[in-house]
Protein backbone atom coordinates (compact mmCIF):
# COMPACT_ATOMS: atom_id res chain seq x y z
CA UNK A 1 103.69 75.75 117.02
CA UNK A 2 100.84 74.97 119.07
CA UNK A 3 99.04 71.62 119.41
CA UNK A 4 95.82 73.45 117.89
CA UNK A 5 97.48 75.33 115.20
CA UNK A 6 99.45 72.06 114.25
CA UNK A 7 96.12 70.34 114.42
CA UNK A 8 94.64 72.82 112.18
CA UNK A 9 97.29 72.87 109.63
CA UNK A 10 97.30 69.15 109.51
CA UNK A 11 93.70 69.19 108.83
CA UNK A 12 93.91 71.94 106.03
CA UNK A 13 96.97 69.99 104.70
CA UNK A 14 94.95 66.59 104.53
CA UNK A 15 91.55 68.86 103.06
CA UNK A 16 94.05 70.10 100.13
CA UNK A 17 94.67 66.51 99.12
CA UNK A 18 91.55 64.83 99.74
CA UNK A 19 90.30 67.62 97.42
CA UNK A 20 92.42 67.70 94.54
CA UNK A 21 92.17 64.07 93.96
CA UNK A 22 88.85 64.94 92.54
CA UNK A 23 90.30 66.38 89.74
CA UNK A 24 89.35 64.53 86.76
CA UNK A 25 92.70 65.05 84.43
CA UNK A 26 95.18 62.85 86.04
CA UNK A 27 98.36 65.75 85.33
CA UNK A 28 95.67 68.32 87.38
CA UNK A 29 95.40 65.69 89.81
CA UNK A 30 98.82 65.39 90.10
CA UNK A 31 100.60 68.66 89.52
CA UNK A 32 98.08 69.90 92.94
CA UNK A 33 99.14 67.10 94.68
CA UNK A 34 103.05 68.13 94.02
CA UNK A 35 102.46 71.52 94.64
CA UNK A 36 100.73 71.17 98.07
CA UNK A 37 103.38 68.46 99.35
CA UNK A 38 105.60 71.13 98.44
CA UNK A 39 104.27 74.10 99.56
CA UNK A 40 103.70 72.59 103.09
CA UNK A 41 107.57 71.05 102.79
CA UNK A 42 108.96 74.51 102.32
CA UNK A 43 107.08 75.79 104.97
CA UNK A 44 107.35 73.28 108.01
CA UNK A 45 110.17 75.09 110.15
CA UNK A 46 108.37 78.22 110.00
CA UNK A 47 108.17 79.43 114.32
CA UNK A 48 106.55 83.05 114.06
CA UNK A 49 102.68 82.98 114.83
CA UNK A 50 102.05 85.49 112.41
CA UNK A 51 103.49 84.09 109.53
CA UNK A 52 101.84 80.83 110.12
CA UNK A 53 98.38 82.76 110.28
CA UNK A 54 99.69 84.04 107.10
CA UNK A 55 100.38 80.63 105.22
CA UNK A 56 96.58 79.16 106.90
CA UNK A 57 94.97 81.97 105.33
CA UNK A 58 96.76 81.55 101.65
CA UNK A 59 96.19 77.81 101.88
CA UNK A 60 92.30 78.51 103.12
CA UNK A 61 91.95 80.83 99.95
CA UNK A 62 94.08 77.87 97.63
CA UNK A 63 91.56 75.46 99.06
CA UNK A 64 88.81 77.63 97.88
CA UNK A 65 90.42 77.87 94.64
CA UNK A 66 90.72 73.90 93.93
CA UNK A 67 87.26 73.52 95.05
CA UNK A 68 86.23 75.45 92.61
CA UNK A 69 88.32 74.49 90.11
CA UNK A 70 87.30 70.98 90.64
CA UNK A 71 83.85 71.84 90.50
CA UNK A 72 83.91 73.29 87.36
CA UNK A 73 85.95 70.60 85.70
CA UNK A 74 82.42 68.03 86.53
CA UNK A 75 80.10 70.85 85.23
């Protein structure tokens, strides 16, 4: 993987966590945090470029998702 790629999936990874923790229900809070340890776990030996674009793009649209989710657990 490349040194920007890495760099960006780092960044994405730490963005996921930073962002869940706002969950207000600690088992949200912690059932996201699980899942995106995980998820990332499963997924660090993957080589091919293409896949990797793949797995950004899903965890760019699951970011989304918690952000709103969080959002509308403080409305």
């Amino acid at each position: 993987m490349a040194a920007s790629s890495r760099a960006r999936v780092l960044d994405l990874y730490r963005a996921m966590l930073r962002e869940s923790e706002h969950f207000g229900a600690h088992n949200y809070r912690t059932y996201a945090v699980r899942r995106i340890r995980d998820a990332f776990r499963e997924n660090k030996n993957v080589k091919d470029p293409a896949e990797i674009q793949a797995l950004v793009n899903k965890a760019k649209r699951d970011l989304g998702i918690i952000r709103r989710q969080v959002h509308i657990g403080q409305v």
